[in-house]
Structure formats: structure tokens, C-alpha cells
Protein backbone atom coordinates (compact mmCIF):
# COMPACT_ATOMS: atom_id res chain seq x y z
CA UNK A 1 -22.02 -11.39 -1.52
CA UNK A 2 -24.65 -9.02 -0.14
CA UNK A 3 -22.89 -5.47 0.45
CA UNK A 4 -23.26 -4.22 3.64
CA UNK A 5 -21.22 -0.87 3.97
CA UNK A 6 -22.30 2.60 3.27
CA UNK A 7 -21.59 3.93 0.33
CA UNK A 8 -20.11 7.02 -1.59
CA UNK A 9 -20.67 8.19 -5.16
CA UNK A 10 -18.21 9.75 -7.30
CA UNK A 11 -17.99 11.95 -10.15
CA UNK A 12 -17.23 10.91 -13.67
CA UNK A 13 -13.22 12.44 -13.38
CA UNK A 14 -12.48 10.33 -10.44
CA UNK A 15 -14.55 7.16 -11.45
CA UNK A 16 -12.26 7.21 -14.75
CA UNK A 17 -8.92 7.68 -12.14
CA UNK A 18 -10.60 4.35 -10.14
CA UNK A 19 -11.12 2.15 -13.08
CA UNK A 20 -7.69 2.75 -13.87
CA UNK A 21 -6.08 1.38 -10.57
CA UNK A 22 -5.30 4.82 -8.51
CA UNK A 23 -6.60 3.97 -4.62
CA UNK A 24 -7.31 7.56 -4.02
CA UNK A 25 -10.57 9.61 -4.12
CA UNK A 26 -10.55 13.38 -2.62
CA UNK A 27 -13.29 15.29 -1.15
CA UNK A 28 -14.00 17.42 -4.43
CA UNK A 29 -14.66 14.40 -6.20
CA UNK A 30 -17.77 12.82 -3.62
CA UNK A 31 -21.28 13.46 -5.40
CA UNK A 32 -23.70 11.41 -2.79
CA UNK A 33 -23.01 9.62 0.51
CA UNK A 34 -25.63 7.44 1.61
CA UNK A 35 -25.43 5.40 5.00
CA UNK A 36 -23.89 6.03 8.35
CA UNK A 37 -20.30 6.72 7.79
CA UNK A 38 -17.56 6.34 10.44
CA UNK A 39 -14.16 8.21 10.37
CA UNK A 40 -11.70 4.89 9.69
CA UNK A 41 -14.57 2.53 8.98
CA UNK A 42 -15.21 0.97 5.21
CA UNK A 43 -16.98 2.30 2.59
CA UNK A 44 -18.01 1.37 -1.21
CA UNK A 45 -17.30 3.48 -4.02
CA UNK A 46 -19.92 3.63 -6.88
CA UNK A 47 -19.46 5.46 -9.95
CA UNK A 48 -22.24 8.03 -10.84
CA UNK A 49 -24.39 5.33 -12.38
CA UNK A 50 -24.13 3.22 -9.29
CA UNK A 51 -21.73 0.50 -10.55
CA UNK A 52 -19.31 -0.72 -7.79
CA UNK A 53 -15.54 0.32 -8.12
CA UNK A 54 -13.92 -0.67 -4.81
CA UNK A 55 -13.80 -0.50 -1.05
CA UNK A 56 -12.04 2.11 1.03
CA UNK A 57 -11.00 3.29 4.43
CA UNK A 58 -13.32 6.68 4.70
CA UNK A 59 -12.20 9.79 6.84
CA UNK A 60 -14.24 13.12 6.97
CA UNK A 61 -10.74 14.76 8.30
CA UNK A 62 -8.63 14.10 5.05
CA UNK A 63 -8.93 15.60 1.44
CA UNK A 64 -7.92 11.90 0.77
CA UNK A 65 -11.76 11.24 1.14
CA UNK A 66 -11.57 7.79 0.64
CA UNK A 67 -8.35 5.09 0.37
CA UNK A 68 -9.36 2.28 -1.72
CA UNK A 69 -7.69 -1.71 -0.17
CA UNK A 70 -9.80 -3.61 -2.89
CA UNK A 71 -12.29 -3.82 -5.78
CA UNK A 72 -12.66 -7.31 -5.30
CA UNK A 73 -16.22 -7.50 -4.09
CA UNK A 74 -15.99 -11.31 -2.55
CA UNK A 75 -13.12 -9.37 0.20
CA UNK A 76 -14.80 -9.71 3.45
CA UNK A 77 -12.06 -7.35 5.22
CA UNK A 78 -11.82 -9.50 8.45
CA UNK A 79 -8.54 -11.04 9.61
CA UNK A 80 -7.57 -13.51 7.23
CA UNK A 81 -7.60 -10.05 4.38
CA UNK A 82 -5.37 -8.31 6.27
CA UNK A 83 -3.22 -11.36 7.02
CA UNK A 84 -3.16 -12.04 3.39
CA UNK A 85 -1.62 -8.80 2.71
CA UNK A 86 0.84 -8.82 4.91
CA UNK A 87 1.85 -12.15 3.67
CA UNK A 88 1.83 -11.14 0.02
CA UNK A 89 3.85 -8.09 0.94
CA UNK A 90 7.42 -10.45 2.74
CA UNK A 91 6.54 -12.67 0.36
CA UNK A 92 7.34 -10.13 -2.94
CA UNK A 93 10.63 -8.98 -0.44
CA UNK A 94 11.95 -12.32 0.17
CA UNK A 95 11.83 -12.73 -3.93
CA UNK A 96 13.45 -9.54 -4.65
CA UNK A 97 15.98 -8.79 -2.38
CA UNK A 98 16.77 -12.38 -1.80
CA UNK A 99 19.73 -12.08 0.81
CA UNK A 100 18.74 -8.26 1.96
CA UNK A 101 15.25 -9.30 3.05
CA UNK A 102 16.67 -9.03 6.75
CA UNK A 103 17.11 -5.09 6.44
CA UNK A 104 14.31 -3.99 3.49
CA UNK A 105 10.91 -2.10 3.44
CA UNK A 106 8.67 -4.55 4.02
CA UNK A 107 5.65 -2.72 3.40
CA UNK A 108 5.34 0.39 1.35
CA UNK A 109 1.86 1.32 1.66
CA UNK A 110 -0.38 1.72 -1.15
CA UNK A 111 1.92 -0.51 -3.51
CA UNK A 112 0.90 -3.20 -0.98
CA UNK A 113 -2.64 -2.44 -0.68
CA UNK A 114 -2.08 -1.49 2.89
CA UNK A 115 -3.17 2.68 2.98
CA UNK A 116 -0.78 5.14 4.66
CA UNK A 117 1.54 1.83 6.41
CA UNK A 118 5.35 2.27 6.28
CA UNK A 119 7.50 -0.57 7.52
CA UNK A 120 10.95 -1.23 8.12
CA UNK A 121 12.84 -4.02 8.91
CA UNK A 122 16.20 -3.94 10.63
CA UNK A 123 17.77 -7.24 11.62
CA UNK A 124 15.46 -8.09 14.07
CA UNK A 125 13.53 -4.66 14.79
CA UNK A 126 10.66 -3.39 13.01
CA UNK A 127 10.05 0.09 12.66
CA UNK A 128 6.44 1.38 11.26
CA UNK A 129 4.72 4.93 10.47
CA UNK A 130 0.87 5.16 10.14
CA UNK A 131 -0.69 7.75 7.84
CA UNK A 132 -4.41 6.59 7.57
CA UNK A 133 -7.09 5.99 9.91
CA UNK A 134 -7.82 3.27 8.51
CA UNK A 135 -5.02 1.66 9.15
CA UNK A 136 -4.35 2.38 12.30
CA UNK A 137 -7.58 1.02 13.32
CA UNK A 138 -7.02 -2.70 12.20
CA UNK A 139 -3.33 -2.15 13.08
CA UNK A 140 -3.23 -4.47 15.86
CA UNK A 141 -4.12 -7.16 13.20
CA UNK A 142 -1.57 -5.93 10.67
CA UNK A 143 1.33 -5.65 13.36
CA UNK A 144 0.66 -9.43 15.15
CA UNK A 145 0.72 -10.98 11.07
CA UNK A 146 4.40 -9.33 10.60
CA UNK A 147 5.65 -10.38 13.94
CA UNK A 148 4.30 -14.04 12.58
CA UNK A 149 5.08 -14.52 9.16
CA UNK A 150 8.70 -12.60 9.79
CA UNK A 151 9.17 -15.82 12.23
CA UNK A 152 7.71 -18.23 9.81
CA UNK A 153 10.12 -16.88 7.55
CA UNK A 154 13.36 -17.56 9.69
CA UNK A 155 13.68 -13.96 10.64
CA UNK A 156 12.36 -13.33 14.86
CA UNK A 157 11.41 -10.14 15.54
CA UNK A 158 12.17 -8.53 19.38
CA UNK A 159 10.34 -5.41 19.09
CA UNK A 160 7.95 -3.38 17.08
CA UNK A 161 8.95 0.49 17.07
CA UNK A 162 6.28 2.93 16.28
CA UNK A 163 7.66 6.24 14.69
CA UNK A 164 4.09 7.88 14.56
CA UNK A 165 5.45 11.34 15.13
CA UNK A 166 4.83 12.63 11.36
CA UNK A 167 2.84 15.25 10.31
CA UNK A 168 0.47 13.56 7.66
CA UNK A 169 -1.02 11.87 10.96
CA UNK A 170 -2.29 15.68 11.96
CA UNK A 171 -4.52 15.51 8.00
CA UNK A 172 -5.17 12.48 9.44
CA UNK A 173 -7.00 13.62 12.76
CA UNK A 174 -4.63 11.59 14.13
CA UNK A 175 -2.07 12.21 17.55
CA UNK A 176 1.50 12.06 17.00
CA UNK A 177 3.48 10.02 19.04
CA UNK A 178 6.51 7.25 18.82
CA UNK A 179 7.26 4.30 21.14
CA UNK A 180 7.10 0.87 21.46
CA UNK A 181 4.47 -1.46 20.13
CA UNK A 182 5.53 -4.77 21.08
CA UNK A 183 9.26 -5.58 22.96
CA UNK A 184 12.05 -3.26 23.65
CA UNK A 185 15.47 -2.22 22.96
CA UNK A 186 18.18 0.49 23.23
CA UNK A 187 17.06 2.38 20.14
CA UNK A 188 19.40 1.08 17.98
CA UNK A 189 19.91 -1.70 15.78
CA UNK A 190 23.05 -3.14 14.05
CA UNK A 191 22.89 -3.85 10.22
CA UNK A 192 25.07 -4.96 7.40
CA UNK A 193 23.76 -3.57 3.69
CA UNK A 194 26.00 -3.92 0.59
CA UNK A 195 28.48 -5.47 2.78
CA UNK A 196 29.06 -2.54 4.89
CA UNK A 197 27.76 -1.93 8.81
CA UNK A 198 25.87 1.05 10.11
CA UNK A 199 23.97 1.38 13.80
CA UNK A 200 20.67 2.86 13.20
CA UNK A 201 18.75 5.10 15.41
CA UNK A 202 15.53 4.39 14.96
CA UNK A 203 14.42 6.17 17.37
CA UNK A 204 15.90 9.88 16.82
CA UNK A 205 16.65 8.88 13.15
CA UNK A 206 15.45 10.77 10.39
CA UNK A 207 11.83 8.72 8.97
CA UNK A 208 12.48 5.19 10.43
CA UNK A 209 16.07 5.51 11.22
CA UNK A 210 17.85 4.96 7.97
CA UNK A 211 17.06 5.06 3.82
CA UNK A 212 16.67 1.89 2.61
CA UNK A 213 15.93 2.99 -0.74
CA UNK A 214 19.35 3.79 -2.36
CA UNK A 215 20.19 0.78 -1.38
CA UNK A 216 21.79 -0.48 -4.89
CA UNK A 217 22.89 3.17 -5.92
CA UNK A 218 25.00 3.03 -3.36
CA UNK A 219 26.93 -0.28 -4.61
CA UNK A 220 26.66 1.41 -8.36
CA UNK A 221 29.04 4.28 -6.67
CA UNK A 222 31.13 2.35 -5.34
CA UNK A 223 31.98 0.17 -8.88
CA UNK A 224 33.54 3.44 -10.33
CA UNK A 225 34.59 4.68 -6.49
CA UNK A 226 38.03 3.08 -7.23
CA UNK A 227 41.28 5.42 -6.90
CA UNK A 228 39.01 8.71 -7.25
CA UNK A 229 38.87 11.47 -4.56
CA UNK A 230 35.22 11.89 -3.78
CA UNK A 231 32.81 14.25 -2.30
CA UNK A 232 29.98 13.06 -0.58
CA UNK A 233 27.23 15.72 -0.22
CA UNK A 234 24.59 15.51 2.41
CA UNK A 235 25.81 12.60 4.06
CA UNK A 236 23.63 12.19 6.52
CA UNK A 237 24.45 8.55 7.75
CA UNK A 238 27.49 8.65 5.89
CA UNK A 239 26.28 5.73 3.51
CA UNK A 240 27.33 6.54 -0.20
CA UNK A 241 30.83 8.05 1.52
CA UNK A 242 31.28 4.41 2.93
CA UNK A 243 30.46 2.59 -0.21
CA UNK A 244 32.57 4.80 -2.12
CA UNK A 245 35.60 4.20 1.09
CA UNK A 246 34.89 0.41 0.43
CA UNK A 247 35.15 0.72 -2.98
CA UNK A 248 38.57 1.96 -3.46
CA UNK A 249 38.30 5.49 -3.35
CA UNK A 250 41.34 7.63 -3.00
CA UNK A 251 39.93 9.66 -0.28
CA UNK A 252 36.70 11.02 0.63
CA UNK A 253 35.07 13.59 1.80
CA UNK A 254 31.35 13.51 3.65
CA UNK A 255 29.40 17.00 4.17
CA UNK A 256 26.87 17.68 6.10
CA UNK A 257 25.27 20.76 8.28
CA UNK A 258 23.98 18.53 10.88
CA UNK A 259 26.59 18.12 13.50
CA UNK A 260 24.85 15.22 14.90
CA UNK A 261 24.33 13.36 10.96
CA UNK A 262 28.37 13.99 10.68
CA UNK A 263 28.83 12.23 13.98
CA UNK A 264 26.86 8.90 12.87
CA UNK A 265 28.36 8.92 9.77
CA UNK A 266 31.36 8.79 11.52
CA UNK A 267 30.23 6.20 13.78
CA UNK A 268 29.57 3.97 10.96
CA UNK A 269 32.88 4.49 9.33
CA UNK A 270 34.34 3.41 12.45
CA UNK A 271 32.57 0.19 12.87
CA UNK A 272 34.40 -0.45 9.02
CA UNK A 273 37.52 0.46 9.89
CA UNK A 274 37.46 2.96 7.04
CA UNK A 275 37.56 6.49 10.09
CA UNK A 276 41.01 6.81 8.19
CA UNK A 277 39.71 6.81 4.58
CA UNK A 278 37.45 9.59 5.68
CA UNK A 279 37.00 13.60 6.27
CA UNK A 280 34.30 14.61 7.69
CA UNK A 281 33.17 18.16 7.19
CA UNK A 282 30.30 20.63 8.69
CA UNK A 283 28.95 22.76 6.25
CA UNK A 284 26.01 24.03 4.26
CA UNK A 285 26.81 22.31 0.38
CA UNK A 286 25.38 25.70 -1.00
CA UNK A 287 27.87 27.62 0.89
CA UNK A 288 30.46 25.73 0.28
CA UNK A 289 30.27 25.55 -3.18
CA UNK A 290 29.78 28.65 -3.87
CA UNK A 291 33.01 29.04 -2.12
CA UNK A 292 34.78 27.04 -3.81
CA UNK A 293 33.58 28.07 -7.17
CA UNK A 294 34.78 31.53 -6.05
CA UNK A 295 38.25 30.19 -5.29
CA UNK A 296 37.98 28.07 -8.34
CA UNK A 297 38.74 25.25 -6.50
CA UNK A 298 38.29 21.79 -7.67
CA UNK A 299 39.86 18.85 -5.38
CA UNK A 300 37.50 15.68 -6.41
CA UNK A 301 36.67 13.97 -9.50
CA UNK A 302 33.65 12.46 -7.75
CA UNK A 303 30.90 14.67 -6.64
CA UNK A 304 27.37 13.08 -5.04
CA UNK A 305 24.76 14.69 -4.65
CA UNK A 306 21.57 13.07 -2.29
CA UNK A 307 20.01 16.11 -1.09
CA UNK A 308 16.68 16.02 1.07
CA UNK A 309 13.71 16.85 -0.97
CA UNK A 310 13.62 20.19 -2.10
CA UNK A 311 9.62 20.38 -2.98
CA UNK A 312 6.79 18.07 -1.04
CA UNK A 313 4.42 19.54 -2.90
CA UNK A 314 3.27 21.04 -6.50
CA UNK A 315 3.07 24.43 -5.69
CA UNK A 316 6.93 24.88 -4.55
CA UNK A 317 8.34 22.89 -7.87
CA UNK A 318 9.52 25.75 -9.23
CA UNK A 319 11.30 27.02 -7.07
CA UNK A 320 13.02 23.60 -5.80
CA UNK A 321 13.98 23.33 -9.68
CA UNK A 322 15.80 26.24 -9.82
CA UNK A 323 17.53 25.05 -6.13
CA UNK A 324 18.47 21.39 -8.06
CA UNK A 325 19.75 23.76 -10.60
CA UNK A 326 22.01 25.58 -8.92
CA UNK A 327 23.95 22.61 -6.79
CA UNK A 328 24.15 20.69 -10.00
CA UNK A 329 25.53 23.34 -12.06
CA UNK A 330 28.04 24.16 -9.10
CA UNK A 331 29.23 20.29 -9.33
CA UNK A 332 29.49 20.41 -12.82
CA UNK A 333 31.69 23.24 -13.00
CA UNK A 334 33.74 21.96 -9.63
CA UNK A 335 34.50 18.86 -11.44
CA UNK A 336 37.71 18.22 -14.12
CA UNK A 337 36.51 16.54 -17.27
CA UNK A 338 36.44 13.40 -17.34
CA UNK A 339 35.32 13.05 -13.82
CA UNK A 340 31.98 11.29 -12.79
CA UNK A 341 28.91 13.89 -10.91
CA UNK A 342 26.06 11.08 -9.03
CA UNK A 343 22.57 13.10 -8.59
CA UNK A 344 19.09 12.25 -7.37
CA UNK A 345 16.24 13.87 -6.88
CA UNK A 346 13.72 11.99 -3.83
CA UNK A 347 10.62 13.83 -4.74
CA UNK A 348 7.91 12.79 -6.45
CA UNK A 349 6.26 16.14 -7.10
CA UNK A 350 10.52 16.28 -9.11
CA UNK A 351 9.18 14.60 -11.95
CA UNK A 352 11.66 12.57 -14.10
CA UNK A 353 11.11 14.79 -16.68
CA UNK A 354 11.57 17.55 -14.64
CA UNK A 355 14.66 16.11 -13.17
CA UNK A 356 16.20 15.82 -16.77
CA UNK A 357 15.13 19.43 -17.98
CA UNK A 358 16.64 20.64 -15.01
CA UNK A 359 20.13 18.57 -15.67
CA UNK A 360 20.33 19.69 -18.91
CA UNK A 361 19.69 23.15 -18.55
CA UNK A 362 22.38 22.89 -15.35
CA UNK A 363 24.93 21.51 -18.11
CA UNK A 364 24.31 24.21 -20.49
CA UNK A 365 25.03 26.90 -17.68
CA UNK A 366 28.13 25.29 -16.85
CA UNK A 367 29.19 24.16 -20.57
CA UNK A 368 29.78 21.04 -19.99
CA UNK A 369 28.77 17.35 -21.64
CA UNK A 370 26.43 14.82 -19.68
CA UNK A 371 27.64 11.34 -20.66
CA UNK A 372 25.01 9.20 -18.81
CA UNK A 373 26.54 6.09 -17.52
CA UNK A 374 23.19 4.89 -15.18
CA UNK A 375 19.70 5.66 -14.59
CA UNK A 376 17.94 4.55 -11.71
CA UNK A 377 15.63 4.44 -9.14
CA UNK A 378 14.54 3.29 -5.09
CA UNK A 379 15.12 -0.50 -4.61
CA UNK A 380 12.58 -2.92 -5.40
CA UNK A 381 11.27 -3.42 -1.57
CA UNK A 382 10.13 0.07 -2.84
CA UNK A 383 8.13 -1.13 -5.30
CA UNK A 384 6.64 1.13 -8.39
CA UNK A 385 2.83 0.89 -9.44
CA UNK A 386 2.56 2.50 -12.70
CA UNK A 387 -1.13 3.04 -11.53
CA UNK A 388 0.12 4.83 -8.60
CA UNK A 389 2.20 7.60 -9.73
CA UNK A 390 2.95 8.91 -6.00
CA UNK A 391 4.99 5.32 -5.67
CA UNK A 392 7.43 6.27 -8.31
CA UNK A 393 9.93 9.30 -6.40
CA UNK A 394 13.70 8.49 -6.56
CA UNK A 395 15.28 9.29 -9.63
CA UNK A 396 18.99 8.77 -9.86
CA UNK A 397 21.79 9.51 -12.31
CA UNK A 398 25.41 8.55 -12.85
CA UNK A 399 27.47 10.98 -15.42
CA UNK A 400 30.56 11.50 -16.89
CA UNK A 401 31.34 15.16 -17.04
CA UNK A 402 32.81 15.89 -20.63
């Protein structure tokens, strides 16, 4: 097929990164641009030597120069492409999550080959964020294929929810702004997930309205939940606290400095009949556990830990290490032996490695004994692509403290 887009050279450094699957080629690494470029239109990548390595959304605006969607050079890019992806994208859901396809992450945008495109699914609402130009460009195309194939799939949509208010939009050269796309509602919608209900805001919510990825660490809580007292840190919606409540848990206890987080949470534990199972409590975790540590004070044998992420970008992992340091150590040392410490880390700049130097050198402060009983990760509708090392964030471990 004759190529009819502009196209950008690259250096040698990012031509190697292409070849070997990442989507993403920065500013620095342009050489030669030849043709009339758009902001948001396509472009083709050639390597120095003029050999064709893929086709990208282009934007002047971004350090992310250029977003590769394919280096298939028979793509034409017109409906049917986009279509396809969407398509491809509830298709790998409805295999993977099986029965929790109604309320998953349909779209999780470069492991779908969809740049910058976030998408949520709750019951019947979908919620979306759009970080790319690109994107938002053919968007109209992208959101009328979900609202179709969710239907052809036995699922029918009432509204599409735009929560465009983030600030990658501004890198972007893009306005902020959230509302409704397609239908309405009340801004909330009801959902069931391990078994246990929650109303999401997806409106005032924090990202779409609720985490979908700790989906299945929050059912490996609650298997060892049973008969313990447990402290839920940085509850926000109250989730792991409820799977822990549902699974036998002694008591529990949900912290979190947002007044308004504490009063979903409790909200949620309502709708389960578990509001008597539950204490909810306003207070910075730091604080508090320095407080307690002070007092010596050590009423659980079940500490969580799902903090926001401390670091969302390279040059503050340092000192987000030594803050996933400290609140681990302080749970370590809170605990009895022979209780059980959850911990995750939710950013990707936290590397795995990272998180596990940091756990171990939190154990050594507090002389303790790690006995790892999981290790885990985001749900698979949050799917890793080992060529994409930005996909790959949560890291989650369950430990015995001995």
C-alpha cells in the first residue's frame, strides 16, 4: 500500500526501543521531519536508514513526540481499525474476568493499542479519560464502537462519562473538562465486585470513580481476614476493610485523612450490612503511627497498607523510598509476630526491585522476619506488556511478620 503520511526519522537509540515493541518516541529522539505535520494527525516513523517502523499519533506540544497504534503497514486507520480495537480490547476482558466483565477496565491504553484512552466500566456506565491528541480526535469513533459491542455483548450502556479533568491533558495542549458524552445519570453507579457492593462516584471520585485494579488482592485479604483484628490504611472507598469485614475479621479498623473518603467507605459498609463490623477513623497513617509506636501500642494482627503513589516520576524516587520505608517499618514493628502486614506500592517509577530493597531494608530496621505468603499485581483487565514497561505499576505483597 502506497504511504501517504508525513514522516519522521529517528535516531539509532530510539529506532532500537521501536523494533522492540515500546509505542513511544520523544522529542530528543526526532532526526528529520519531512511533510506537513498536524498536531493529532498520523505520522510514519523511519529509522535513520529510512526503513519503516510504525505509525503514530504526532503532537508538537508533548515530549511524547510521537505514539505509535501500529507497524502493520496494510492498517489504513479509518473506522473499521479503530473498531477493531475496541473489539479486541472487550473481547480479551470478557476472557479474563469472565463474570467481572460488567465492572472491569475495558481499555487500558497503550496495552490496547489505543494511546492515552482509559476506560471504565461500571454496570451500565462508562467512564473514560483522554491523554493524547490523537485520541481524542477519532474519539467519537472509539466511544460509538464501545457503546456497540458492550450491547452486542449483553451488557447496555446508558451513559458515557468523560472524566477529562487530568493534568496530562495540559502536556497534551489539551482543555480539561468532565461531563457527559452520551446519556445521563445521577453520578453514581451501583456495583457488586468480589461479592461485595459499593456506590461509585464517578463523578467527584478519585480517577474514574473507583480502583478496579486490586480487584483480586482484595479477595486474597480477605482468605486470611478470618478472626483477626485488622487495620485498614488509606481506605479511601473502604474496599480492602470490607473484604476483610466479609471475610471474617474480628474487627476492623479503616483510616483515612479525607473526611469525605471515610464517609463513602462508610456508605459502602452500610449497603453490606457490615457498619457494625467497622471503625472508621480520621487520621494521617504517619501520625498515627508514629503515635502509636510511641505508646507502644499494638491492637491488630492485620495491618494494610494501599497508600496513593508516593513518586509519579524518577526524580522524586528517592525520596518516596525512604517515605515506603518508614510506614512499612512502623507496621512491622506495630504488629505481634506471627501476624500478617499486606503492602503495595502503585507506582511504576517504584520499581519491583525497588519495592523489595525497600521491604527488606524496612525489616531489618524493625528486626523482624518477612515470610512472603503472595506476590502480586493489578488485575488482568490491567493488562502487562513486557514491551511496555510503564503498563507494569502495582506491586503487592502478603507477609507473615516473624
Amino acid at each position: 500500500m502506497a504511504r501517504n503520511f508525513p514522516t519522521v526519522k529517528i535516531n539509532e537509540k530510539a529506532e532500537k526501543t521501536v523494533r522492540a515493541g515500546h509505542p513511544w518516541v520523544y522529542e530528543d529522539d526526532v532526526t528529520e521531519v519531512n511533510g506537513i505535520l498536524c498536531d493529532g494527525s498520523l505520522a510514519d516513523v523511519l529509522s535513520p536508514k529510512g526503513k519503516y517502523l510504525g505509525t503514530g499519533f504526532y503532537n508538537s506540544a508533548s515530549k511524547i513526540r510521537i505514539r505509535i497504534v501500529s507497524q502493520n503497514t496494510n492498517d489504513r486507520f479509518d473506522e473499521s481499525f479503530w473498531r477493531r480495537r475496541i473489539s479486541y480490547a472487550l473481547d480479551y476482558r470478557k476472557t479474563v474476568m469472565g463474570d467481572d466483565f460488567g465492572c472491569s477496565r475495558l481499555v487500558f491504553g497503550e496495552a490496547d493499542g489505543l494511546p492515552g484512552l482509559t476506560v471504565d466500566l461500571f454496570d451500565s456506565v462508562i467512564v473514560s479519560q483522554v491523554a493524547c491528541l490523537g485520541t481524542e480526535k477519532v474519539k467519537d469513533i472509539i466511544y460509538d464502537a464501545l457503546w456497540e459491542e458492550l450491547s452486542a455483548r449483553g451488557i447496555t450502556p446508558t451513559a458515557i462519562y468523560e472524566r477529562n479533568e487530568l493534568a496530562l491533558r495540559d502536556k497534551e495542549g489539551l482543555e480539561r473538562y468532565k461531563g457527559f458524552y452520551r446519556g445521563e445519570g445521577d453520578g453514581f453507579a451501583d456495583i457488586t465486585e468480589n461479592g461485595i457492593k459499593y456506590r461509585v462516584d464517578y463523578i467527584e471520585g478519585q480517577k474514574t470513580g473507583y480502583f478496579l485494579d486490586q480487584k483480586y488482592n482484595r479477595a486474597a485479604i480477605s482468605k486470611i481476614a478470618k478472626d483477626k483484628t485488622v487495620l485498614d490504611c488509606f481506605t479511601h472507598t473502604g474496599a480492602f476493610a470490607l473484604n476483610a469485614a466479609m471475610g471474617g475479621a474480628k474487627r476492623v479498623t479503616a483510616v483515612d485523612v479525607s473526611a469525605d473518603a471515610l464517609a463513602t467507605a462508610a456508605t459502602n459498609a452500610a449497603l453490606n450490612g457490615l457498619e457494625d463490623r467497622i471503625d472508621f477513623l480520621k487520621a494521617d497513617v504517619f501520625e498515627l503511627f508514629t503515635e502509636w509506636e510511641a505508646k507502644g501500642k499494638g491492637d491488630f494482627d492485620f495491618i494494610i497498607l494501599d497508600p496513593p503513589a508516593f513518586t509519579k516520576s524518577s526524580a522524586t524516587v528517592g525520596k518516596a523510598i525512604g517515605g515506603y520505608r518508614e510506614i512499612n517499618r512502623k507496621a512491622m514493628k506495630l504488629l505481634p509476630r506471627g501476624g500478617y502486614l499486606a503492602t503495595c506500592s502503585c507506582s511504576h517509577f517504584m520499581t519491583d526491585s525497588l519495592f523489595c530493597k525497600m521491604l527488606k531494608s524496612a525489616a531489618e530496621e524493625a528486626h523482624v522476619t518477612l515470610k512472603q505468603i503472595e506476590r502480586r499485581t493489578q488485575s488482568p483487565d490491567h493488562p502487562i506488556m513486557w514491551n511496555v514497561p510503564e503498563t507494569d505499576y502495582l506491586k503487592f505483597y502478603i507477609f507473615q511478620i516473624v
